[in-house]
N, C-alpha and C. Protein backbone atom coordinates (compact mmCIF):
# COMPACT_ATOMS: atom_id res chain seq x y z
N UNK A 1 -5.90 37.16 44.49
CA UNK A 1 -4.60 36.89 45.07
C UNK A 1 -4.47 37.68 46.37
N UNK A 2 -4.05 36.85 47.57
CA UNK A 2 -3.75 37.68 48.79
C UNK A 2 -2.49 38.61 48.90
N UNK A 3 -2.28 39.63 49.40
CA UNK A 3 -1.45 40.36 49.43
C UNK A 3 -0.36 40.04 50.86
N UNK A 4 0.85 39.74 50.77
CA UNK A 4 1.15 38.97 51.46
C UNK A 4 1.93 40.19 52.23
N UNK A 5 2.22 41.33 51.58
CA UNK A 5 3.26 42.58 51.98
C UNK A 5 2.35 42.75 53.51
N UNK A 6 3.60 43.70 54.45
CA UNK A 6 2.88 43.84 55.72
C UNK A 6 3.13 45.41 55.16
N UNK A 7 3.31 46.29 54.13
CA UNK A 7 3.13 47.88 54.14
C UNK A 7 3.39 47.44 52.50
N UNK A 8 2.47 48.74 52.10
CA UNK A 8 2.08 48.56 50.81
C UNK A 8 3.03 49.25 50.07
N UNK A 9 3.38 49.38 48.81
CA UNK A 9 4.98 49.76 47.80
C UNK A 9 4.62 50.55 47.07
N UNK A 10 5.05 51.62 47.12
CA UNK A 10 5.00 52.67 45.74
C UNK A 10 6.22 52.51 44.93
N UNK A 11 5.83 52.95 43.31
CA UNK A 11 6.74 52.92 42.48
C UNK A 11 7.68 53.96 42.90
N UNK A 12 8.81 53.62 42.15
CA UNK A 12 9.68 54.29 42.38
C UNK A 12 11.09 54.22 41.48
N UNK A 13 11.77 55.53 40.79
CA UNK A 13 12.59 54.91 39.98
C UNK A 13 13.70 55.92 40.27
N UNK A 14 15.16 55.72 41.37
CA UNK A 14 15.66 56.39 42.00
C UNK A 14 16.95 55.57 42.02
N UNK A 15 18.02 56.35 41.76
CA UNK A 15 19.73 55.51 41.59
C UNK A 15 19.69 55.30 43.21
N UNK A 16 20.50 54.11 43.41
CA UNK A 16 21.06 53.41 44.55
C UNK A 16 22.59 52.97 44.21
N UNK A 17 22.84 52.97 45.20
CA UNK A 17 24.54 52.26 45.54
C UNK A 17 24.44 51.35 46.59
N UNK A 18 24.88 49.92 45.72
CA UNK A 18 24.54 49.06 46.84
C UNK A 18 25.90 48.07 47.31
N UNK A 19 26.18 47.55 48.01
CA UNK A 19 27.02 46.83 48.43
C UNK A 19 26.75 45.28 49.09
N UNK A 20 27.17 44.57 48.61
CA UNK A 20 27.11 43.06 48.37
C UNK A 20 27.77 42.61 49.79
N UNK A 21 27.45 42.06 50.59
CA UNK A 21 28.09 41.66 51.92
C UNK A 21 28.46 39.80 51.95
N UNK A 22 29.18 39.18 52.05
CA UNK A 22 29.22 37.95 52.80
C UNK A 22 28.65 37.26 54.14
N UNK A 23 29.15 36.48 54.52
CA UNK A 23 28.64 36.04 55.66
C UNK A 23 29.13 36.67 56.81
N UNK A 24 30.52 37.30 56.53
CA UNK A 24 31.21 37.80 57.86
C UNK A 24 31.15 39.14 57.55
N UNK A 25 30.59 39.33 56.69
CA UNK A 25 29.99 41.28 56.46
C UNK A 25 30.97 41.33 56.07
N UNK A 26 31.69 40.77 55.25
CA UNK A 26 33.20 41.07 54.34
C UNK A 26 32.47 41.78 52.52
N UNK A 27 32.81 42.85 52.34
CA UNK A 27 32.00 43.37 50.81
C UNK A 27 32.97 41.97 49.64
N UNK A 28 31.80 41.59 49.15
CA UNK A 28 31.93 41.04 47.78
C UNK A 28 32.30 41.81 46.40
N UNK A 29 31.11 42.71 46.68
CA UNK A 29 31.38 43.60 45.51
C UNK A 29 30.33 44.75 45.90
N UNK A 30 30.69 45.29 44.55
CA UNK A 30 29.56 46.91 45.17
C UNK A 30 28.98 47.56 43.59
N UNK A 31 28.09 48.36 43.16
CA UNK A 31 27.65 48.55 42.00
C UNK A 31 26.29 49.78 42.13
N UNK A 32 26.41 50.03 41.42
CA UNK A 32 24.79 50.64 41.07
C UNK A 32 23.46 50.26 40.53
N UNK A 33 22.63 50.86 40.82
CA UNK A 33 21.48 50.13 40.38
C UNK A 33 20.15 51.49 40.55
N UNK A 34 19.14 50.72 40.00
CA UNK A 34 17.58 51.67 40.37
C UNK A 34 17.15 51.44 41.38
N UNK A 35 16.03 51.87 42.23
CA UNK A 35 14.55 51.05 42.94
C UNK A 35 13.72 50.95 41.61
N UNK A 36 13.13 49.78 41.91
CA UNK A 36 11.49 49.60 40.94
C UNK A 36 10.27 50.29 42.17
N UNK A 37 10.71 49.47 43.09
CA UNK A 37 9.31 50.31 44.28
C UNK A 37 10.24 50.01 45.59
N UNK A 38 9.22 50.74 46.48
CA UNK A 38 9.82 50.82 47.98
C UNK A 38 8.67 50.64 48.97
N UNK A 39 9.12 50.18 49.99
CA UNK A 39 8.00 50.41 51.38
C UNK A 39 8.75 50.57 52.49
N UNK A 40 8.09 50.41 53.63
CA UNK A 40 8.72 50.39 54.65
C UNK A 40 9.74 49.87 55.40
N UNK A 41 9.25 48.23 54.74
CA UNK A 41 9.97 46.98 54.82
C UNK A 41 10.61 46.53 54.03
N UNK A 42 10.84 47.31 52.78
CA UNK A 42 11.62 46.79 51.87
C UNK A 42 11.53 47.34 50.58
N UNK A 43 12.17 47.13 49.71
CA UNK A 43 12.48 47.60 48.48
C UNK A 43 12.84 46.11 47.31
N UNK A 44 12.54 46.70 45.97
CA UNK A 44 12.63 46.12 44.93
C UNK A 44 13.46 47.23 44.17
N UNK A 45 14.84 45.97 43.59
CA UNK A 45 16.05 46.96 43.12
C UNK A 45 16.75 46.44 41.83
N UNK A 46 16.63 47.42 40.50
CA UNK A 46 17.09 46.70 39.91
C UNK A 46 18.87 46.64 39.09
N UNK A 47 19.41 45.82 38.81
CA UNK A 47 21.06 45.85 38.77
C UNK A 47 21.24 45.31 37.43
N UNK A 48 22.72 45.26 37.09
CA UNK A 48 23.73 44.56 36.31
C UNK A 48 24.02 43.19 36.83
N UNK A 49 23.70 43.09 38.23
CA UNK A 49 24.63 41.65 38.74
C UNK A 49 23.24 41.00 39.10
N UNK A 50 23.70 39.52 39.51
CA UNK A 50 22.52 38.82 39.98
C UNK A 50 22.70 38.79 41.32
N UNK A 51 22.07 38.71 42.41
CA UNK A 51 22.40 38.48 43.77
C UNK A 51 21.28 36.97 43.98
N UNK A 52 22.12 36.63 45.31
CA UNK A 52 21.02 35.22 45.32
C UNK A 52 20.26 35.48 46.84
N UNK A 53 19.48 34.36 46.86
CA UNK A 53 18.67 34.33 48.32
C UNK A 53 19.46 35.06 49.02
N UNK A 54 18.78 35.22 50.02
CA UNK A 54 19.51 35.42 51.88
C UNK A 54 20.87 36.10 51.71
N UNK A 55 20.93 36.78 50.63
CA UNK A 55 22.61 37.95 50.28
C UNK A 55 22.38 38.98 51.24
N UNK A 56 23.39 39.45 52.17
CA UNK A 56 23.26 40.92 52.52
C UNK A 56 23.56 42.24 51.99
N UNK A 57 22.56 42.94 51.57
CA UNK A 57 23.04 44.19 50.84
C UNK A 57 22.76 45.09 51.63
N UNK A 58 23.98 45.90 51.71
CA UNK A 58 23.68 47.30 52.21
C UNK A 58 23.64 48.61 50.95
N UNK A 59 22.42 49.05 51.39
CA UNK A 59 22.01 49.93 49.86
C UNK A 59 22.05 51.40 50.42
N UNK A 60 21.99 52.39 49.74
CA UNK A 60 22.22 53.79 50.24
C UNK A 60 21.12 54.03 48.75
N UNK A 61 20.01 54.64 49.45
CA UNK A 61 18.95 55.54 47.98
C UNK A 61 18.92 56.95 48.00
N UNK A 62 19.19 57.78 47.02
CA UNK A 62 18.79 59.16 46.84
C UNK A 62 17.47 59.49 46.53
N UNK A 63 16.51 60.04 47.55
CA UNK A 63 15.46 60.19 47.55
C UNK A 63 15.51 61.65 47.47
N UNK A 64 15.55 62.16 46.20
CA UNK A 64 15.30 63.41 46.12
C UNK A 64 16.81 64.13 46.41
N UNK A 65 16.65 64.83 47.75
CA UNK A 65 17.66 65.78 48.77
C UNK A 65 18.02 64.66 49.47
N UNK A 66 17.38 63.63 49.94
CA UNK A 66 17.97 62.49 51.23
C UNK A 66 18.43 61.53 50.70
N UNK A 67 18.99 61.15 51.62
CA UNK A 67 19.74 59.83 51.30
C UNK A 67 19.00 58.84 52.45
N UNK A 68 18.71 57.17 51.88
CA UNK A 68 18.22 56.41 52.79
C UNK A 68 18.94 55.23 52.80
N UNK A 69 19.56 55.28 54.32
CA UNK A 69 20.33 53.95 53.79
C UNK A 69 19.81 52.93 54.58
N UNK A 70 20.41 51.29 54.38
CA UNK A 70 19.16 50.12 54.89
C UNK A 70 20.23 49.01 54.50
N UNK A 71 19.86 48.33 55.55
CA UNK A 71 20.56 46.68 55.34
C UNK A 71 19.67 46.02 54.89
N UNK A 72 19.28 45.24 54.26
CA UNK A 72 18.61 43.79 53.78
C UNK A 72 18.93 42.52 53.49
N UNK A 73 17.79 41.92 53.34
CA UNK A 73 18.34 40.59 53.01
C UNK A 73 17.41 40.17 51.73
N UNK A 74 17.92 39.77 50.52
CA UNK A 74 17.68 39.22 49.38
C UNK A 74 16.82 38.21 49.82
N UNK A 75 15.24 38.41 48.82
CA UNK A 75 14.10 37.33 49.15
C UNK A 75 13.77 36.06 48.53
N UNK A 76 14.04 37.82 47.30
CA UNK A 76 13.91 36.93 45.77
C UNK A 76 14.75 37.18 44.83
N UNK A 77 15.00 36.71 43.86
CA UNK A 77 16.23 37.72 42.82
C UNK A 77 15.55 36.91 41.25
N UNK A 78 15.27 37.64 39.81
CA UNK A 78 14.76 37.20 38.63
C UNK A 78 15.80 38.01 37.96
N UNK A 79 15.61 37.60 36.45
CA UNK A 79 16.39 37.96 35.43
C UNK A 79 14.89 38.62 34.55
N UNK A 80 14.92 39.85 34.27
CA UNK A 80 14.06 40.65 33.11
C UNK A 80 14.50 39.73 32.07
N UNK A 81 13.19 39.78 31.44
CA UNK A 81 13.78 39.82 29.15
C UNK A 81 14.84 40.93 28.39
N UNK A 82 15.19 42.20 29.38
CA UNK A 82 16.22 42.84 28.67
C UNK A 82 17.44 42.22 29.59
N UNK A 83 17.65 41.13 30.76
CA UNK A 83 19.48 40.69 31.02
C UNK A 83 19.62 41.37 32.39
N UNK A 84 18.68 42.31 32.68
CA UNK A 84 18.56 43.01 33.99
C UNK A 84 18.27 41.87 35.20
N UNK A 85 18.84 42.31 36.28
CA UNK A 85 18.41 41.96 37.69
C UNK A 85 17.55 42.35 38.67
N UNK A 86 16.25 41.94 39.26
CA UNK A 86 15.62 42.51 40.08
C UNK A 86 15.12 41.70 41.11
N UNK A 87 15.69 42.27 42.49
CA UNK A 87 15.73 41.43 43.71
C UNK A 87 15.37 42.38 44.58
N UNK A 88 14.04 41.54 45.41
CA UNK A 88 13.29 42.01 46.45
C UNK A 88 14.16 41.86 47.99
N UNK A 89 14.23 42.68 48.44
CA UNK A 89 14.82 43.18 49.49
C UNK A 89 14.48 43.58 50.96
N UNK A 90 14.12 42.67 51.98
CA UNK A 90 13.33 42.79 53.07
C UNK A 90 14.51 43.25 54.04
N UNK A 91 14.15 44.72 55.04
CA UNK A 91 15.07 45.52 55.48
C UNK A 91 15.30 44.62 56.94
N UNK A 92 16.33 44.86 57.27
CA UNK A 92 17.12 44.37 58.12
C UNK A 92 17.36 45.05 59.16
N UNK A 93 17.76 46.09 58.49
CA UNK A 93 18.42 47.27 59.83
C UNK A 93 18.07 48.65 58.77
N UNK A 94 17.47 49.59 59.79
CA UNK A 94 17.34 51.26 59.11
C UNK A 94 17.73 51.90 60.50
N UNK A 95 17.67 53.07 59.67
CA UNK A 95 18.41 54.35 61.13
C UNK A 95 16.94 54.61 61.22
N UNK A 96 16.80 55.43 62.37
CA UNK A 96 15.06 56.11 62.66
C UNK A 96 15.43 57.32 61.54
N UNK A 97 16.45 58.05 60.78
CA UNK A 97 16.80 59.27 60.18
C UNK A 97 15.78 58.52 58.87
N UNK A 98 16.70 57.42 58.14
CA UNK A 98 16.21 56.77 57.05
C UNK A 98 14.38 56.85 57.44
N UNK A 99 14.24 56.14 58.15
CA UNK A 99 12.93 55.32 57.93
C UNK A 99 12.08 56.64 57.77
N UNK A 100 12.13 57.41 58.78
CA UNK A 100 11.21 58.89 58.86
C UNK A 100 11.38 59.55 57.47
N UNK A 101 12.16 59.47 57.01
CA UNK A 101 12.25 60.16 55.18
C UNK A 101 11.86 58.98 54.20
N UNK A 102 12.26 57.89 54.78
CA UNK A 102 11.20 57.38 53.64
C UNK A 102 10.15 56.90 53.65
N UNK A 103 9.35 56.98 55.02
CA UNK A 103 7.94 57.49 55.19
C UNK A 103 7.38 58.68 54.87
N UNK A 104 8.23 59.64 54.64
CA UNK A 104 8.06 60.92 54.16
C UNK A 104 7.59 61.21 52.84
N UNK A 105 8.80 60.14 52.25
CA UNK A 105 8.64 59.99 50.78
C UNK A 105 7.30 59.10 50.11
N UNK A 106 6.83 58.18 50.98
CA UNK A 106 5.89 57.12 50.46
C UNK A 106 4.45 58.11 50.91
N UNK A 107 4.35 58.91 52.15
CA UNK A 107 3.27 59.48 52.55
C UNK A 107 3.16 60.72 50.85
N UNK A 108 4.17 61.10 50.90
CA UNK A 108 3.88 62.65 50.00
C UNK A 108 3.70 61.52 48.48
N UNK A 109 3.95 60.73 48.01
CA UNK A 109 3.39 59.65 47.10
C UNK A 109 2.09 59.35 46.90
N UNK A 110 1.84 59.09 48.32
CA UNK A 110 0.57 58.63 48.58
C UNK A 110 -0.66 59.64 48.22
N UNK A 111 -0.14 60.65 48.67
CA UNK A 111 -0.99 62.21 48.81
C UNK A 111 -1.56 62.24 47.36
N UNK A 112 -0.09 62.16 46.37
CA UNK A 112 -0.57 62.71 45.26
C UNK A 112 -1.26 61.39 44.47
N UNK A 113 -1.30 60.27 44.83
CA UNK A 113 -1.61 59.80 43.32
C UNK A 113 -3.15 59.49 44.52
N UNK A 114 -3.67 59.81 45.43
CA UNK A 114 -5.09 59.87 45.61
C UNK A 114 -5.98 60.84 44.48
N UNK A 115 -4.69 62.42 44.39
CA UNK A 115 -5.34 63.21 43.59
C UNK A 115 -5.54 63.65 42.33
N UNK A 116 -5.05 62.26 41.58
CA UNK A 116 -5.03 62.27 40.16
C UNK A 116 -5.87 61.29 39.29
């Protein structure tokens, strides 16, 4: 199978607060949720609600001490066998603050699971 990602995803299992946008960036709704994994370009997140295609979410992640926050746009969205939601998330908009910490976070990831 070809790998279609343009930056590769580490796991990741970290609370988010995300916010549901409309078309006119009006909030729908707002909720909590996990990451399953992250990259550069995007994140996989999982919820209580379903979101559909092309949704805009603006998500805020606690990475540790930082916070990373990111606009996206919904790629994909499935239902788990336990009722859960998990929708892939291709970033939209990041601050250079975000992106540099969570390159930070995926590099010091990276480090360790070479050495295990």
């Amino acid at each position: 199978m070809n790998e279609k990602r343009k930056h590769s995803r580490v796991d990741s299992i970290y609370l988010l607060n995300y916010v549901n946008l409309d078309e006119n960036e009006k909030e729908m709704m707002q909720g909590m949720g996990r990451t399953i994994n992250v990259s550069e370009s995007g994140i996989m997140l999982e919820t209580h609600v379903a979101f559909s295609e092309n949704d805009t979410v603006d998500v805020v992640v606690g990475l540790k001490e930082d916070m990373v926050t990111i606009r996206g746009k919904v790629v994909f969205s499935r239902t788990t066998d336990t009722g859960l939601h998990q929708s892939g998330i291709q970033f939209l908009t990041i601050a250079d603050a975000s992106l540099a910490t969570l390159r930070r976070y995926i590099d010091a990831f990276n480090a360790l699971s070479t050495h295990t």
